[in-house]
Protein backbone atom coordinates (compact mmCIF):
# COMPACT_ATOMS: atom_id res chain seq x y z
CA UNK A 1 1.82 10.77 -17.62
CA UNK A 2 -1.05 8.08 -19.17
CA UNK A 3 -4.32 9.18 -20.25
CA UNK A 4 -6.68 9.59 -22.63
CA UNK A 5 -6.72 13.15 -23.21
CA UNK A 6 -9.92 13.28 -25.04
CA UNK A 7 -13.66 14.50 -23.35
CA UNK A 8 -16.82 14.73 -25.08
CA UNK A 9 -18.05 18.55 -25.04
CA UNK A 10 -21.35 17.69 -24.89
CA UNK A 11 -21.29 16.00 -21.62
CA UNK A 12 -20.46 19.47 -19.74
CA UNK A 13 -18.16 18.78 -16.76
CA UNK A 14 -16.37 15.75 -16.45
CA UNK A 15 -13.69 14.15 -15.10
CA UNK A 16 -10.22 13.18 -16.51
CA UNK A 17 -8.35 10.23 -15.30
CA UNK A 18 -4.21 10.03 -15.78
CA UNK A 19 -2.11 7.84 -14.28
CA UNK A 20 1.62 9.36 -13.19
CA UNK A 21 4.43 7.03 -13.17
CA UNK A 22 7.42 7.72 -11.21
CA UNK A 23 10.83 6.00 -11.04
CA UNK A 24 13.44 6.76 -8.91
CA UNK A 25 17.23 5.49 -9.91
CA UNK A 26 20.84 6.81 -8.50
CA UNK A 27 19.68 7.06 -4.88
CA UNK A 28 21.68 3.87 -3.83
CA UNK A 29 24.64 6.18 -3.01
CA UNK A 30 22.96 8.96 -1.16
CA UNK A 31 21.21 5.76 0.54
CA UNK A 32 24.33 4.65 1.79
CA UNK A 33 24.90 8.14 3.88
CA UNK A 34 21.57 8.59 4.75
CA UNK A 35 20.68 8.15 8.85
CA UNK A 36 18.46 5.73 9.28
CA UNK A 37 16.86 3.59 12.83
CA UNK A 38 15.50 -0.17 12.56
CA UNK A 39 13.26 -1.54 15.89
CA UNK A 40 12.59 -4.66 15.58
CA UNK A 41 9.14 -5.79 16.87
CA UNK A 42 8.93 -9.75 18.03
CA UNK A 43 5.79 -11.54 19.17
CA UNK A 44 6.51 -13.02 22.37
CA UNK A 45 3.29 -14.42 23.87
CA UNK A 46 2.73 -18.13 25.17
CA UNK A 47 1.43 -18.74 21.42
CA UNK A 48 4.57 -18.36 19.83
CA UNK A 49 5.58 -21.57 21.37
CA UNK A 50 3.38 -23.80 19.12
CA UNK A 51 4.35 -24.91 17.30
CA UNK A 52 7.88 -24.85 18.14
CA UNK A 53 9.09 -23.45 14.72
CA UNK A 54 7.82 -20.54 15.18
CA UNK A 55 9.03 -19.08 18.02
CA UNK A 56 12.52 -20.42 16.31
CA UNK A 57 11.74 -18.98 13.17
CA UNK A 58 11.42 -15.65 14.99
CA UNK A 59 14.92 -15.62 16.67
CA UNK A 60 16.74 -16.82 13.64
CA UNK A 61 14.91 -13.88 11.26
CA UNK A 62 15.39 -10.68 13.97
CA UNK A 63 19.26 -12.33 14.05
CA UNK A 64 19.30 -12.22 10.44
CA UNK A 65 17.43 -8.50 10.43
CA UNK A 66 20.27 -7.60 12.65
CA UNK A 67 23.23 -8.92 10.67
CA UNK A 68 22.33 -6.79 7.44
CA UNK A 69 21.66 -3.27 9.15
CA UNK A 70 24.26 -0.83 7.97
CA UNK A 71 27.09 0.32 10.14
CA UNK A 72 25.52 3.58 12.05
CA UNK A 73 22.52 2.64 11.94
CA UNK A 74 20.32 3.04 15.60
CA UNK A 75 18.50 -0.21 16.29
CA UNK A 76 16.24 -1.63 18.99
CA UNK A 77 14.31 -4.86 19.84
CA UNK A 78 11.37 -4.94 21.45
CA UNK A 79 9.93 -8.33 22.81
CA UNK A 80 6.01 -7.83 22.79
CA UNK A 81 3.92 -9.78 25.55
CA UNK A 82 0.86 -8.01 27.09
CA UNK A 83 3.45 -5.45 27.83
CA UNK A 84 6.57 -3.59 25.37
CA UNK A 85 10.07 -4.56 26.53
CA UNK A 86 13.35 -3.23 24.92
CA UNK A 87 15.55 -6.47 25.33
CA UNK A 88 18.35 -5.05 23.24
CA UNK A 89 20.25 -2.72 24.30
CA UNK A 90 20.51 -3.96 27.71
CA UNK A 91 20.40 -0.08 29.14
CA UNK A 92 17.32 0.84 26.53
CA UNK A 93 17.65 3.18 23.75
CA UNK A 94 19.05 2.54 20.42
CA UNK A 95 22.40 0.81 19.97
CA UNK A 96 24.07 1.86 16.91
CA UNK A 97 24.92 -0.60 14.47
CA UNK A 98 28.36 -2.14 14.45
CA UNK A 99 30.60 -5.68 14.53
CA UNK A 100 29.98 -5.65 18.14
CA UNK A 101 26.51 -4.44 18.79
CA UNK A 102 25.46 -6.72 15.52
CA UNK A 103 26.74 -9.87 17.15
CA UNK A 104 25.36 -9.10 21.13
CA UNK A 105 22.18 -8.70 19.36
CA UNK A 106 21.89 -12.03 17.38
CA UNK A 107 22.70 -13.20 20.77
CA UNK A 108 19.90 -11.60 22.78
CA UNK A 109 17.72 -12.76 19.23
CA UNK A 110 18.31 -16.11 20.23
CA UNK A 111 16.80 -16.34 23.58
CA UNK A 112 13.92 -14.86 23.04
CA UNK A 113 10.92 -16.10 25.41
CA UNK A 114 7.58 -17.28 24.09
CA UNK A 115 5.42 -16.32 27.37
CA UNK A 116 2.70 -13.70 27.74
CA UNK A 117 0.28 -12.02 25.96
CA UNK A 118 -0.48 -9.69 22.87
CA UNK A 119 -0.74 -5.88 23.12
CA UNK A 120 0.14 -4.12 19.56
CA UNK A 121 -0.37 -1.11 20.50
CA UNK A 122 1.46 -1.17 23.60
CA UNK A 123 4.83 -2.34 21.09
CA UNK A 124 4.39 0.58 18.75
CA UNK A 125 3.85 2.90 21.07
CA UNK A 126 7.38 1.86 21.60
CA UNK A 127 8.63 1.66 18.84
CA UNK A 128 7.27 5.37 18.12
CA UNK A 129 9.11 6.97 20.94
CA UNK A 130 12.45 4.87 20.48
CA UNK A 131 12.33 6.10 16.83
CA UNK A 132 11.88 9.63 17.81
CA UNK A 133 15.42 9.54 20.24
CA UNK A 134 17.42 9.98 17.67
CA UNK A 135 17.59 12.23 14.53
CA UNK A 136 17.31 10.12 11.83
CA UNK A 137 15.62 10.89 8.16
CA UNK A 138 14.53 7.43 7.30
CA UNK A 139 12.62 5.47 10.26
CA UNK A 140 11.69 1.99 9.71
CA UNK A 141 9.97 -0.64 12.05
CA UNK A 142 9.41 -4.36 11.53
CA UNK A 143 6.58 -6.43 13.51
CA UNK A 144 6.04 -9.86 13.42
CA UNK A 145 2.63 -11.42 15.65
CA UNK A 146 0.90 -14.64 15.53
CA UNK A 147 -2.26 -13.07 17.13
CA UNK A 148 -4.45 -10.69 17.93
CA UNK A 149 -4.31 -7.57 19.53
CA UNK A 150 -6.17 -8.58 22.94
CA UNK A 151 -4.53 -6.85 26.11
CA UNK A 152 -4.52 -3.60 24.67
CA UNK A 153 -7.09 -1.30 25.98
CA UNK A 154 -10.31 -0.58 23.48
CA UNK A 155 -9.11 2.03 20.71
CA UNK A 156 -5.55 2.60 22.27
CA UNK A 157 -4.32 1.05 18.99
CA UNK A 158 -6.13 3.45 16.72
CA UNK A 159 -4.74 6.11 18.91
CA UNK A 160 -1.38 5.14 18.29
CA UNK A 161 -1.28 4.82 15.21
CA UNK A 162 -2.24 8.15 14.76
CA UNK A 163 0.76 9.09 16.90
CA UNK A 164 2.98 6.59 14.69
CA UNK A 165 2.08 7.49 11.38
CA UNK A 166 4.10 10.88 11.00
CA UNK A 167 7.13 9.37 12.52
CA UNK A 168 7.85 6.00 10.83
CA UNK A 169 6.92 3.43 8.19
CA UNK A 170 6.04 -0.54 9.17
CA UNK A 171 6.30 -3.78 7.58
CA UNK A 172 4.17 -6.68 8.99
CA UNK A 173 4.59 -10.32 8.59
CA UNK A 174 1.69 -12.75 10.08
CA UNK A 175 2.74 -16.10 11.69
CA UNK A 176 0.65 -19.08 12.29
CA UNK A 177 -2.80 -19.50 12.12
CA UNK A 178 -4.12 -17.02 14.84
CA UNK A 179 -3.80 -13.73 13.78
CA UNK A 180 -6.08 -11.02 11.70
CA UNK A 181 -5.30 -9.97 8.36
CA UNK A 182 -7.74 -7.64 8.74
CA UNK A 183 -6.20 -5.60 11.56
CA UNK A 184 -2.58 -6.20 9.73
CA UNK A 185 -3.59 -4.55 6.87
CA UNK A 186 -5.08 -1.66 8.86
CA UNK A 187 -1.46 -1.11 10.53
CA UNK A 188 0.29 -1.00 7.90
CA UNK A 189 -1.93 0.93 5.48
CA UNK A 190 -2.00 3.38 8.58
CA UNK A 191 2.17 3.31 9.09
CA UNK A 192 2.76 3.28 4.60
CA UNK A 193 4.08 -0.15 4.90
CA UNK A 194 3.42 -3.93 3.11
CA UNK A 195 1.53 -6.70 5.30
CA UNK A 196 1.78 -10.65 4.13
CA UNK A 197 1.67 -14.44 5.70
CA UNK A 198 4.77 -16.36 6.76
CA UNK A 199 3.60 -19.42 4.30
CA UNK A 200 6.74 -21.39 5.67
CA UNK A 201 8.36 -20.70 8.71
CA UNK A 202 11.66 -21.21 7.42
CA UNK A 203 11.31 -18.62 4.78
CA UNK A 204 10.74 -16.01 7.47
CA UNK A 205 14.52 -14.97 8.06
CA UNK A 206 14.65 -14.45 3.90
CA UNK A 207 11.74 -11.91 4.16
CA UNK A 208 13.38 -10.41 7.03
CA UNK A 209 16.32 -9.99 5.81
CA UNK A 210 14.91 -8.54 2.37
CA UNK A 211 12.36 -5.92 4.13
CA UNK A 212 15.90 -4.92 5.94
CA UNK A 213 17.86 -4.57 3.13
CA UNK A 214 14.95 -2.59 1.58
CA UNK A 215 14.38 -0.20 4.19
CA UNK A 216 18.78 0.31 4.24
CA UNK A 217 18.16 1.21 0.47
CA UNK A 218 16.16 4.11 1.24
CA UNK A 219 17.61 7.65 0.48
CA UNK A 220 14.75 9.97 0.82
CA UNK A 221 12.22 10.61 3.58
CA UNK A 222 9.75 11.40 1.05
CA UNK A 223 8.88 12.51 -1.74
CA UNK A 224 5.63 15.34 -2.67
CA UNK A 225 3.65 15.18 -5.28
CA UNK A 226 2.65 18.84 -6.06
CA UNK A 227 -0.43 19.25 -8.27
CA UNK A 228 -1.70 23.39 -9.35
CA UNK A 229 -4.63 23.24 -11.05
CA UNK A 230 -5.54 25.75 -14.18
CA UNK A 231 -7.87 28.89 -12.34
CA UNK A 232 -11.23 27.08 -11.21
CA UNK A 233 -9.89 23.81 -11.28
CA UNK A 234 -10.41 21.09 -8.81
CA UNK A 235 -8.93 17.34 -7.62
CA UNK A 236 -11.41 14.82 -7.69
CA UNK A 237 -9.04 12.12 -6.19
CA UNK A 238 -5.10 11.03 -5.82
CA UNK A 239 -4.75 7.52 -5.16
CA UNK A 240 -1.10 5.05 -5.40
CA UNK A 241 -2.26 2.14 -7.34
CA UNK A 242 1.17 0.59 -7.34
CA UNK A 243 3.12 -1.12 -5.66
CA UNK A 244 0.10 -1.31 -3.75
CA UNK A 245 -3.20 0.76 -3.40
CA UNK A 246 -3.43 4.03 -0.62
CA UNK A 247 -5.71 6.71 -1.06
CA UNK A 248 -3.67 9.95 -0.61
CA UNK A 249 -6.48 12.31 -0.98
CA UNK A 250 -7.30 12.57 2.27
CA UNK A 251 -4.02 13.65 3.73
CA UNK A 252 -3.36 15.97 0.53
CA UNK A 253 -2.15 19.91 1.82
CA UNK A 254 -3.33 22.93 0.02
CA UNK A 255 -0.27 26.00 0.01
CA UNK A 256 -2.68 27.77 -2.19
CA UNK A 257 -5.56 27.72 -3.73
CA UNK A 258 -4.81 26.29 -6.87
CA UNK A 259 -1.88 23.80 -5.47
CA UNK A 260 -2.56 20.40 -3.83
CA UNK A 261 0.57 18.47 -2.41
CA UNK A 262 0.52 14.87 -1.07
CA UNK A 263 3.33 13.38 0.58
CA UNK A 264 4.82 10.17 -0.37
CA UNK A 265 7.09 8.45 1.86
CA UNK A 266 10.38 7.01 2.09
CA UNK A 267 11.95 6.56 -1.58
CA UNK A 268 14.65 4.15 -2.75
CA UNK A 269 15.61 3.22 -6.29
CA UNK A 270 12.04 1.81 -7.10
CA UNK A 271 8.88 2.51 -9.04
CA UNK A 272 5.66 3.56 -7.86
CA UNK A 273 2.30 4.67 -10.30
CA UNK A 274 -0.47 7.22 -9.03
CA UNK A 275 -4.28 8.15 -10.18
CA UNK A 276 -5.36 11.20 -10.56
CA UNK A 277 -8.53 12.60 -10.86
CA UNK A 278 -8.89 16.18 -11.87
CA UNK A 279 -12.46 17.70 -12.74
CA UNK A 280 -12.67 19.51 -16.54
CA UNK A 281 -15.24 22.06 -17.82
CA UNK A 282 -15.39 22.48 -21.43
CA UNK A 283 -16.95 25.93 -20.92
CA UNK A 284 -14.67 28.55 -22.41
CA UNK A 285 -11.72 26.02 -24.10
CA UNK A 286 -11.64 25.65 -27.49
CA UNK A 287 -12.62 22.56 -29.44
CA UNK A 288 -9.87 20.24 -30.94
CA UNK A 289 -6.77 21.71 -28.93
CA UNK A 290 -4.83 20.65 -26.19
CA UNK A 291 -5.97 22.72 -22.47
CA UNK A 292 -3.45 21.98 -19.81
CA UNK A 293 -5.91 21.03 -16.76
CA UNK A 294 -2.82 20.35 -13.92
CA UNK A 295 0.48 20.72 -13.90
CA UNK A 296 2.19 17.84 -12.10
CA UNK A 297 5.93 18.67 -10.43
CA UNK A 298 7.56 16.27 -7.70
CA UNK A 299 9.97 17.52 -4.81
CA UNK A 300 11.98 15.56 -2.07
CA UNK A 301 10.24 15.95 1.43
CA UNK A 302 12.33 17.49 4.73
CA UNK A 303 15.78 18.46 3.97
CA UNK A 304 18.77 17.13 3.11
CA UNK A 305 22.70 18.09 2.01
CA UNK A 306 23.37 14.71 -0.06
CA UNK A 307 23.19 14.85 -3.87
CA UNK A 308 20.43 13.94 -5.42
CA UNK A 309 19.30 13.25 -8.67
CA UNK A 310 17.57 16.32 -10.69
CA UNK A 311 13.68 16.23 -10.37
CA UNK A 312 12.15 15.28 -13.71
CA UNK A 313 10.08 17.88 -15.95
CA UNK A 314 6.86 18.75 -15.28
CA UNK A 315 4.44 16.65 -16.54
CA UNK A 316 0.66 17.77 -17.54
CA UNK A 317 -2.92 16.49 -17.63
CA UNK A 318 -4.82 17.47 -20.77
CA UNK A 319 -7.99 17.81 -22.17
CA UNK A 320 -9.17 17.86 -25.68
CA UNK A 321 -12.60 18.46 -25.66
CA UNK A 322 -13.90 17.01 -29.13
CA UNK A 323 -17.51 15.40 -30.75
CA UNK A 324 -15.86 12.18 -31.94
CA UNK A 325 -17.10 9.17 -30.22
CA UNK A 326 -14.67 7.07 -30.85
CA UNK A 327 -11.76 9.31 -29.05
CA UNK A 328 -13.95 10.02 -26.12
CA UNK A 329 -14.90 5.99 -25.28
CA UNK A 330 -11.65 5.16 -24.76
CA UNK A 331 -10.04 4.32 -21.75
CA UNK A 332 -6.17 4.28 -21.30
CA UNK A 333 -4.71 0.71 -20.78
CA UNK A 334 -3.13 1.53 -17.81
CA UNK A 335 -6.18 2.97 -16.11
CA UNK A 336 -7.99 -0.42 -17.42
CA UNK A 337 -5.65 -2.69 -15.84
CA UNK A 338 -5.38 -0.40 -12.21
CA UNK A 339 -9.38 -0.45 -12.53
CA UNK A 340 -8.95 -4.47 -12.73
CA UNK A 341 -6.71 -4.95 -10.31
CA UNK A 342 -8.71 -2.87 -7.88
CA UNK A 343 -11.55 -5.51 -8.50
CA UNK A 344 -9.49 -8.09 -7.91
CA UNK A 345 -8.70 -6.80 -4.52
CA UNK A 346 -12.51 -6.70 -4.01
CA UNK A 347 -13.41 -9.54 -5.24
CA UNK A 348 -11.14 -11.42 -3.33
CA UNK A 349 -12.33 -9.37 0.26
CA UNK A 350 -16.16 -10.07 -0.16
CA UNK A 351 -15.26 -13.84 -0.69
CA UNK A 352 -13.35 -13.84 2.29
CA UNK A 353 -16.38 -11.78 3.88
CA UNK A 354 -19.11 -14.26 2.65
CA UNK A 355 -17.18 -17.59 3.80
CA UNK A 356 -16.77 -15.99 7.04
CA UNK A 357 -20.46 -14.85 7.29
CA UNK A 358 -21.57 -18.79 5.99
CA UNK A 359 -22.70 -17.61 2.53
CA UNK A 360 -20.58 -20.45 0.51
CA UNK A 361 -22.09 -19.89 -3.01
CA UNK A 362 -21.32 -16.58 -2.89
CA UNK A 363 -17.85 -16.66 -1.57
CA UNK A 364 -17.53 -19.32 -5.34
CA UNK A 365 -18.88 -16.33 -6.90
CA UNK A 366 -16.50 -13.80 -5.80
CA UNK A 367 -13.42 -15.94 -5.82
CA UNK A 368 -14.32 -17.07 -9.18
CA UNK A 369 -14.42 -13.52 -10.30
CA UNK A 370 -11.01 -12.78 -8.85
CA UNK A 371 -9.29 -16.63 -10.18
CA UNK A 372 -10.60 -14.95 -13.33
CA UNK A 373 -9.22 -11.19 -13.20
CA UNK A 374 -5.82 -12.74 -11.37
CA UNK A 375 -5.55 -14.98 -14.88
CA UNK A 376 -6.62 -11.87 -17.25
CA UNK A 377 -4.31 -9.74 -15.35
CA UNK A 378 -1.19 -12.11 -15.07
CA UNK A 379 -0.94 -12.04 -11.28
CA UNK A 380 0.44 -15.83 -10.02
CA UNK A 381 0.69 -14.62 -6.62
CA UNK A 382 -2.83 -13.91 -6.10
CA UNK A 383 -3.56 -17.24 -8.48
CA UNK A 384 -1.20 -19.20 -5.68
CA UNK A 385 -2.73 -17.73 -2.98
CA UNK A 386 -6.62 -18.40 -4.11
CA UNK A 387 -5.56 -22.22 -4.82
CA UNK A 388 -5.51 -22.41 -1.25
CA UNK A 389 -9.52 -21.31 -1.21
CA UNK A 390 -10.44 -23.05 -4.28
CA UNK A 391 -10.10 -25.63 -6.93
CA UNK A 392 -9.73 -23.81 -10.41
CA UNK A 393 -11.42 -25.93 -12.85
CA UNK A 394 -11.08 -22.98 -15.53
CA UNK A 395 -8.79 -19.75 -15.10
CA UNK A 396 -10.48 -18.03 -17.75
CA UNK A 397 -13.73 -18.10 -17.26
CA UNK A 398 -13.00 -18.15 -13.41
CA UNK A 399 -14.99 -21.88 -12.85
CA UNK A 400 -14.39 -22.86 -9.87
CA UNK A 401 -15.05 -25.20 -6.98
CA UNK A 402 -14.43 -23.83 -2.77
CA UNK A 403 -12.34 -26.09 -0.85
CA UNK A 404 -13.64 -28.06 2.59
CA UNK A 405 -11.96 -27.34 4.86
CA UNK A 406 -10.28 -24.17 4.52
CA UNK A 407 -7.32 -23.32 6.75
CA UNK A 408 -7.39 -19.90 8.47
CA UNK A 409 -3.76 -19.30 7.28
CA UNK A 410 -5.01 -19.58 3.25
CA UNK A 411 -7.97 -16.92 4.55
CA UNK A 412 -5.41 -14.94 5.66
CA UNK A 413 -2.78 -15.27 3.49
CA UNK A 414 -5.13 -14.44 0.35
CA UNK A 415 -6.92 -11.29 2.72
CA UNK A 416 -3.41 -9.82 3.70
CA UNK A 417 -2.70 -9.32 -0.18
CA UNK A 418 -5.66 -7.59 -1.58
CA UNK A 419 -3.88 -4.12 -1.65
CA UNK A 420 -1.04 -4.98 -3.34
CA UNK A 421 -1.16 -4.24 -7.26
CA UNK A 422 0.16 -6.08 -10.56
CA UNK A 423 1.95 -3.67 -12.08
CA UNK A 424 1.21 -2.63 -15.81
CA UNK A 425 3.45 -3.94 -18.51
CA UNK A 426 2.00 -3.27 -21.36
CA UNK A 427 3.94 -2.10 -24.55
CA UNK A 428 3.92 1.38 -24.99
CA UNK A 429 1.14 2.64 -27.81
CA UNK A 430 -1.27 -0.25 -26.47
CA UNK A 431 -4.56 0.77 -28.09
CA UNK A 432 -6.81 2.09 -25.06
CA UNK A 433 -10.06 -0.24 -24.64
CA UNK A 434 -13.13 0.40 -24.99
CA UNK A 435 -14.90 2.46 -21.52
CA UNK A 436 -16.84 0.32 -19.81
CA UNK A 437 -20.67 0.08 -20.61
CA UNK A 438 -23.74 -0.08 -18.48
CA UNK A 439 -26.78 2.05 -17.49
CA UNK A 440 -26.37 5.83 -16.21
CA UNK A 441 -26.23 6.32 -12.91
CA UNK A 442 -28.65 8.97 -10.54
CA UNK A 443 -27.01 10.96 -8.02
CA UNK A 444 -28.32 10.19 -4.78
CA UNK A 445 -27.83 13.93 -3.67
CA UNK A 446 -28.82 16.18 -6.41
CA UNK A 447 -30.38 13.81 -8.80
CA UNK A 448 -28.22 14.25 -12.00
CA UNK A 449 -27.55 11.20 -14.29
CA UNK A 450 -24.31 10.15 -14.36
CA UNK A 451 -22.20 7.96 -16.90
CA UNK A 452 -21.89 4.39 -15.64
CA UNK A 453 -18.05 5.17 -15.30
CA UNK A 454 -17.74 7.98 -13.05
CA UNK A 455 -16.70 7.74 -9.49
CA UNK A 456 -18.07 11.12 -8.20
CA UNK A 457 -21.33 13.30 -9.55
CA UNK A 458 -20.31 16.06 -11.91
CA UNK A 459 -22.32 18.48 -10.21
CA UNK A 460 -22.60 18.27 -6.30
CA UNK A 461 -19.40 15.90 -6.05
CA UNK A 462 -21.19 12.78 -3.97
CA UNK A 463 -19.37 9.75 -4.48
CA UNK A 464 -21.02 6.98 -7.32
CA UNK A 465 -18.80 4.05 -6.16
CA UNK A 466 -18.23 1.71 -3.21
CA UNK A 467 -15.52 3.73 -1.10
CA UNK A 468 -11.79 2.61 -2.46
CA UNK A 469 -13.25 1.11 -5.67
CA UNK A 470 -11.22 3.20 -8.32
């Protein structure tokens, strides 16, 4: 657990900020037992065609998808044209992985058709109800599109992903210059999955067969992150902020009332960090001494007879409520660089939102902010993907000059990326930095004044920020 444990006493209730970092290691042999089911989503329309790679691209990375799946395994694929088509196995279903079914597969892989339409929602629909055949703890689905959802009918794809979302987890590449990173992203921040660009076609069967091999290296269904408060105590917020950015507090359960739990999902040997919020009261602590606000334990989701490794120790958020100004300005390092990286996300989005809309000086403006926080931050994907919308004349400072024309696949590429996170590296007993300054802010419910870092109003709970901006 990170924080900055210390509150001024003055300032009556407040809120306390900790980021929880979480590594699983040891799974990879309970992975290697675990059931698991792979379906396969291709694009299939008449604009997979053109240009000619990618259609071939396609073939040779669901062959390769196939090839790595791990014997037992139940697999589909699903050829996606205005309409959903299993195409492998011949009969329907799930085949189960093996020699035989690996190879037949590849086969049917390479004939796929590039002729028809798009329909999304129509292919995960699919997907959903092959998935849910067969018992199977870890459920993983891979799409791949080069357009838009168009022959789906208004808000059936928002309906299934509601169905979707309790059943399985999706990765999404995006091929060509046609499709919308802004519906990507909503899929797979809807199904817990990653969304990016094919940059090169022939790079596609490497990400395929990575995404593969990571979803075979996953040993748990999920994970819970269970959260009691002290009596009175409340959660302002849970958010992931790596490997990239979800609000969980939403979809957070309550067994009682002092215990919040928020699922996680599937878990391999991998790290993943988490922001909590939890609101403090000095009234009735003592000054100067450690108050336990949460208590923090994690426990594997659904069960399961393989071994496991032993959950770690409780961890705790903490309050010290004190009148020295120099302990209570600080702000953990981690929680600065999450905070950064969150703007970089946003910085990057309203550029993309102002070139769209015609607004060209301010697009410079934002994706000079973000050149800037990608440099400050250490981030050279997001620096490689925002050459492709700019000239950077100066990292640093974030001078830059917007490139004519732009391509719809740099938009894209540089939109589809905004919720993934840098993770924090910095050396443990990094001096926290200084909070941030500006004016107070006025609640526009109740009317209280605010510091010019909170997120919510210490009294009635209305939000001070931009929704998602941590």
């Amino acid at each position: 657990m990170h924080q900055n444990k210390y509150l001024p006493a003055a300032a009556g209730r407040a809120e306390m900020h900790a980021v929880l970092s979480v590594e699983a290691r040891g799974l990879g042999p309970a992975a290697a037992r675990t059931a698991a089911s792979e379906v396969i989503v291709i694009d299939c329309s008449g604009s997979m065609s053109w240009p000619p790679t990618k259609i071939a691209a396609a073939r040779r990375a669901t062959a390769t998808a196939v090839g790595v799946l791990r014997d037992g395994t139940h697999f589909a694929i699903i050829e996606g044209t205005e309409q959903a088509q299993v195409v492998y196995p011949f009969a329907g279903g799930m085949a189960v992985a093996g020699p035989d079914t690996r190879a037949a597969a590849a086969r049917v892989a390479a004939r796929l058709p590039a002729i028809g339409g798009t329909a999304i929602g129509a292919w995960l629909d699919l997907a959903r109800r092959l998935h849910l055949s067969r018992p199977a703890a870890i459920r993983h689905t891979l799409l791949l599109t080069d357009g838009r959802n168009e022959h789906d009918a208004a808000g059936y794809l928002d309906k299934v992903l509601d169905a979707c979302a309790p059943h399985f987890t999706c990765d999404a590449r995006g091929i060509g210059d046609g499709w919308d990173a802004t519906e990507l992203k909503e899929i797979v921040r809807r199904l817990h999955g990653r969304a990016d660009a094919v940059l090169d076609d022939s790079a596609l069967a490497a990400e395929f067969e990575e995404m593969t091999r990571a979803s075979m290296a996953k040993a748990l269904s999920g994970v819970r992150i269970r959260i009691r408060t002290r009596a009175g105590g409340r959660i302002g917020f849970v958010k992931q902020v790596h490997p990239t950015r979800a609000d969980l507090t939403g979809e957070g359960t309550r067994p009682d009332a002092r215990t919040w739990e928020f699922r996680t999902d599937a878990w391999g040997d991998e790290s993943r960090e988490f922001h909590l919020c939890v609101l403090a009261d000095p009234d009735g602590d003592p000054m100067g001494e450690d108050v336990e606000l949460a208590a923090v334990d994690l426990a594997p989701d659904g069960d399961t007879d393989l071994p496991l490794p032993a959950a770690p120790p409780t961890q705790s958020v903490l309050v010290q409520w004190t009148d020295d100004v120099l302990l209570s300005s600080r702000v953990d390092p981690r929680l600065a660089h999450y905070g950064a990286d969150a703007s970089l996300g946003h910085a990057i989005t309203a550029g993309c939102d102002a070139y769209e809309a015609g607004d060209r000086e301010e697009a410079r403006r934002q994706w000079g902010q973000a050149v800037r926080l990608a440099h400050g931050l250490g981030s050279a994907k997001m620096l490689e993907r925002l050459r492709g919308l700019v000239h950077i004349v100066d990292a640093a400072t974030g001078e830059v000059r917007i490139r004519e024309p732009i391509r719809p696949l740099d938009l894209n590429s540089a939109m589809i990326v905004t919720e993934e996170s840098v993770r924090f590296t910095g050396l443990p007993g990094t001096a926290p930095v200084a909070a941030p300054t500006g004016p107070d802010r006025l609640c526009p419910s109740c009317r209280r004044t605010a510091p010019a870092a909170a997120a919510y109003c210490q009294k009635c709970d209305t939000p001070l920020r931009p929704e998602g901006v941590l």
